[in-house]
N, C-alpha and C. Protein backbone atom coordinates (compact mmCIF):
# COMPACT_ATOMS: atom_id res chain seq x y z
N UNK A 1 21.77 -51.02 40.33
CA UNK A 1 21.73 -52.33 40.92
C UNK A 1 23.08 -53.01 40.69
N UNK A 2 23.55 -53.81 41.97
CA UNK A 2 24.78 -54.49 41.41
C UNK A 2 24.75 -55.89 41.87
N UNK A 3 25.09 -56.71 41.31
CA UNK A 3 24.38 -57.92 41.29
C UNK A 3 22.97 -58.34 41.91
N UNK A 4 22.28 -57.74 41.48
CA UNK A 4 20.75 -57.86 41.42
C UNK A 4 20.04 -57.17 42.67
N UNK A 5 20.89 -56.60 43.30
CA UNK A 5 20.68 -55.08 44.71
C UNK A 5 20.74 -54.15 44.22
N UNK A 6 19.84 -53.45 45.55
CA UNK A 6 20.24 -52.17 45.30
C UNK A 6 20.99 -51.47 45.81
N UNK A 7 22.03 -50.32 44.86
CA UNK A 7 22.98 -50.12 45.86
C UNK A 7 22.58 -48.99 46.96
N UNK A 8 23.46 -49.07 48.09
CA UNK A 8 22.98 -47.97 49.34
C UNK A 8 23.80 -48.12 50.35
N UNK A 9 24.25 -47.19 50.84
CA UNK A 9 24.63 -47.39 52.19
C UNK A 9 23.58 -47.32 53.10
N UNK A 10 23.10 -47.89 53.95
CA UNK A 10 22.67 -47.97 55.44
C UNK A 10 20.80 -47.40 54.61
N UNK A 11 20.88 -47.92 53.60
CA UNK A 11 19.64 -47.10 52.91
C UNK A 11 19.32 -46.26 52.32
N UNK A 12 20.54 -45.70 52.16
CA UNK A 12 20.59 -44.39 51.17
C UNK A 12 21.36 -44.47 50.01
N UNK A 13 20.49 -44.06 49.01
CA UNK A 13 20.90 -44.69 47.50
C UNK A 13 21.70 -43.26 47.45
N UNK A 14 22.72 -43.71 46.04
CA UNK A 14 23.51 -42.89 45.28
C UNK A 14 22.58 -42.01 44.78
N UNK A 15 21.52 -41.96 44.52
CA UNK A 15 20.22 -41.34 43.70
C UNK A 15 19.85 -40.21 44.62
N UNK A 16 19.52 -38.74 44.75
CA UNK A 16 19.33 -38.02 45.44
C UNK A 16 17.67 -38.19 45.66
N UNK A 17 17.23 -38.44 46.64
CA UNK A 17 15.65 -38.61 47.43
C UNK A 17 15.42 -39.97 47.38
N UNK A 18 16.12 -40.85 46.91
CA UNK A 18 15.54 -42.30 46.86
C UNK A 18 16.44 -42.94 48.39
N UNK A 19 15.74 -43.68 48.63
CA UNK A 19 15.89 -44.35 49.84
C UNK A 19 15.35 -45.91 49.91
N UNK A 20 16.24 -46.84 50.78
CA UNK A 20 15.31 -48.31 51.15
C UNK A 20 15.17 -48.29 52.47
N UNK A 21 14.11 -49.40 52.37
CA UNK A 21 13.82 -49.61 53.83
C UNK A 21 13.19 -51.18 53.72
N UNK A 22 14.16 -52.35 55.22
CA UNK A 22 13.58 -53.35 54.99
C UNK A 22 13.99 -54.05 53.90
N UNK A 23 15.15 -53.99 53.80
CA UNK A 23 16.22 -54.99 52.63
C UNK A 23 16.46 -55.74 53.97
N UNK A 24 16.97 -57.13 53.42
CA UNK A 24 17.57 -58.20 53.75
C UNK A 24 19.11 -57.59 54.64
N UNK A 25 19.80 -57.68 55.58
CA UNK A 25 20.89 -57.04 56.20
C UNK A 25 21.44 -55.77 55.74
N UNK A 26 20.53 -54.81 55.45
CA UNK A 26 20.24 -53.20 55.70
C UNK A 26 21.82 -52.93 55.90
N UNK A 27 21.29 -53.00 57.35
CA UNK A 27 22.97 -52.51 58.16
C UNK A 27 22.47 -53.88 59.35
N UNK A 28 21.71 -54.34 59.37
CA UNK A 28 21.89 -55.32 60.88
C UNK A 28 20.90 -56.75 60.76
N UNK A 29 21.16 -57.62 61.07
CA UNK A 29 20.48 -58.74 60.79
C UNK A 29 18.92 -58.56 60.75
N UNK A 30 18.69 -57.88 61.46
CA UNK A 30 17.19 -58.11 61.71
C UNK A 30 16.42 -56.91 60.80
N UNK A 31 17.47 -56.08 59.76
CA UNK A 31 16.59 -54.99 59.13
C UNK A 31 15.56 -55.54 57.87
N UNK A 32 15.21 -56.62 58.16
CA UNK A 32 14.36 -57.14 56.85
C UNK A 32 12.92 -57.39 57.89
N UNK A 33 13.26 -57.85 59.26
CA UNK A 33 12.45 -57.98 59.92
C UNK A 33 11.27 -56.53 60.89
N UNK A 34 9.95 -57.25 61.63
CA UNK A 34 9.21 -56.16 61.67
C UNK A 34 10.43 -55.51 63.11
N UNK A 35 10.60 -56.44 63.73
CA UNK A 35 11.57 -55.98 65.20
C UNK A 35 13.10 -55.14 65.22
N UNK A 36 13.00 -55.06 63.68
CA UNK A 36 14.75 -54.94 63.50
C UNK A 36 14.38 -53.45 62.48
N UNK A 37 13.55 -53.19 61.87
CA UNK A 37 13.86 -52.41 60.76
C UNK A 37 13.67 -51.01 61.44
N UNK A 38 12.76 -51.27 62.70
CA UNK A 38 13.20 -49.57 63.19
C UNK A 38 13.99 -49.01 63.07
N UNK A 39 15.10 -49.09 63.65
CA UNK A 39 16.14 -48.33 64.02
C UNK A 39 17.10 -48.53 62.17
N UNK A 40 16.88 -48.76 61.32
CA UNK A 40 16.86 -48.42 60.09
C UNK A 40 16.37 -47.02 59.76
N UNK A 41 15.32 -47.44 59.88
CA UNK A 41 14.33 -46.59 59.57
C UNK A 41 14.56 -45.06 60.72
N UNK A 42 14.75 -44.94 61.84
CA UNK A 42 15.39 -44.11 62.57
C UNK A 42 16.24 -43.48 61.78
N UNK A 43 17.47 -43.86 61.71
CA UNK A 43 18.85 -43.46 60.24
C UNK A 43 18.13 -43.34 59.48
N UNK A 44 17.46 -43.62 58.61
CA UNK A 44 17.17 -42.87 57.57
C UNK A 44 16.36 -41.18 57.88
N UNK A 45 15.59 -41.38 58.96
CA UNK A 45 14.65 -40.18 59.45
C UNK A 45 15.70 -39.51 59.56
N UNK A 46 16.55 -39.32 60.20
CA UNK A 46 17.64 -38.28 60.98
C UNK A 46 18.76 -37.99 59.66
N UNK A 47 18.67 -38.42 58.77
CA UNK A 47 19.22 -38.46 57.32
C UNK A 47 18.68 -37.20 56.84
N UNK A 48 17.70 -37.67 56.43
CA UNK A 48 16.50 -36.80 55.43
C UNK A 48 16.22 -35.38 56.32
N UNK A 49 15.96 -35.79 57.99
CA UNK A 49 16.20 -34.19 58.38
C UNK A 49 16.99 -33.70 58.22
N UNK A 50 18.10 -34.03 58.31
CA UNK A 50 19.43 -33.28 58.22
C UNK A 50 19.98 -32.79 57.36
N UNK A 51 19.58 -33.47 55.64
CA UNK A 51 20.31 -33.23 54.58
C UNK A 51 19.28 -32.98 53.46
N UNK A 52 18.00 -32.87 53.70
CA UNK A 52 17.25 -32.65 52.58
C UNK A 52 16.10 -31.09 52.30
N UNK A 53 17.25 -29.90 53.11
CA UNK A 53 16.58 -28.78 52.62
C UNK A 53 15.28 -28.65 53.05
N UNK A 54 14.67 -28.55 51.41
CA UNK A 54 13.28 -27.73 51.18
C UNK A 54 12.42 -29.39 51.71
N UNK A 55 13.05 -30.16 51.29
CA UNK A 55 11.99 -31.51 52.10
C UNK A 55 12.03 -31.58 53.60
N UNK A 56 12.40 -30.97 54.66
CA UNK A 56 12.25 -31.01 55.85
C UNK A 56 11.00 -30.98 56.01
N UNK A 57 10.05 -30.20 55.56
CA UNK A 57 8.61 -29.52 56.40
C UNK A 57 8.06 -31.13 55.74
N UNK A 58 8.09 -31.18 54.75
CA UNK A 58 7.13 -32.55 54.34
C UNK A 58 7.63 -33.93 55.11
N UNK A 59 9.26 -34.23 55.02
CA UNK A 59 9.56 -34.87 55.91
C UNK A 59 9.71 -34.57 57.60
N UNK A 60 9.27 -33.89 57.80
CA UNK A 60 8.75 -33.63 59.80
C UNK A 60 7.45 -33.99 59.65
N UNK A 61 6.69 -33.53 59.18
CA UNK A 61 5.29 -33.80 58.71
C UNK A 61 5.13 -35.65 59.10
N UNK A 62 6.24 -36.25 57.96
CA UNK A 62 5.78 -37.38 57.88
C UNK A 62 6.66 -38.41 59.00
N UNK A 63 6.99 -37.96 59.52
CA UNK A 63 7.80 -38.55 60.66
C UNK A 63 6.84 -38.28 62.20
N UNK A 64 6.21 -37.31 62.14
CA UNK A 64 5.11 -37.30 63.09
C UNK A 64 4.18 -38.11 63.38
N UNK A 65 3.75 -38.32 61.87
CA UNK A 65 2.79 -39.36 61.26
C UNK A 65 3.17 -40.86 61.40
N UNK A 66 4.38 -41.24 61.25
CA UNK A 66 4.96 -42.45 61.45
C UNK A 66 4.80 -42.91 62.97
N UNK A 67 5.28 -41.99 64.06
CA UNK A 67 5.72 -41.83 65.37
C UNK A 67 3.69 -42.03 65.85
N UNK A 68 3.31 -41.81 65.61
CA UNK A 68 2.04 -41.37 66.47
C UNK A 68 0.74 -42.84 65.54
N UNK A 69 1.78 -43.63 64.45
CA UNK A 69 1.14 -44.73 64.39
C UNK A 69 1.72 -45.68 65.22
């Protein structure tokens, strides 16, 4: 935490598997909001596919699940 945040780029912590979602200006004004945090949340999905290995099958899994709520 650095001054009382957490740190991250675009939602992705220094911490390997930890992630935010829905902080106060994310990356864009509206990522705290319900209209804005998608496409957050998008970047982070296309993140985690891309760079997290053996977590793909659980993360496709749960990105299906997200998409089809």
């Amino acid at each position: 935490m650095k001054n009382g945040k957490p740190v991250h780029e675009r939602g992705i912590s220094p911490v390997k598997g930890l992630f935010f979602i829905g902080l106060p200006w994310q990356y864009q004004r509206g990522s705290a909001l319900i209209c804005g945090v998608g496409k957050d949340a998008e970047f982070l999905i296309e993140h985690i596919k891309t760079n997290s290995g053996s977590f793909k099958k659980i993360a496709n899994a749960s990105i299906v699940s997200l998409i089809s709520n």
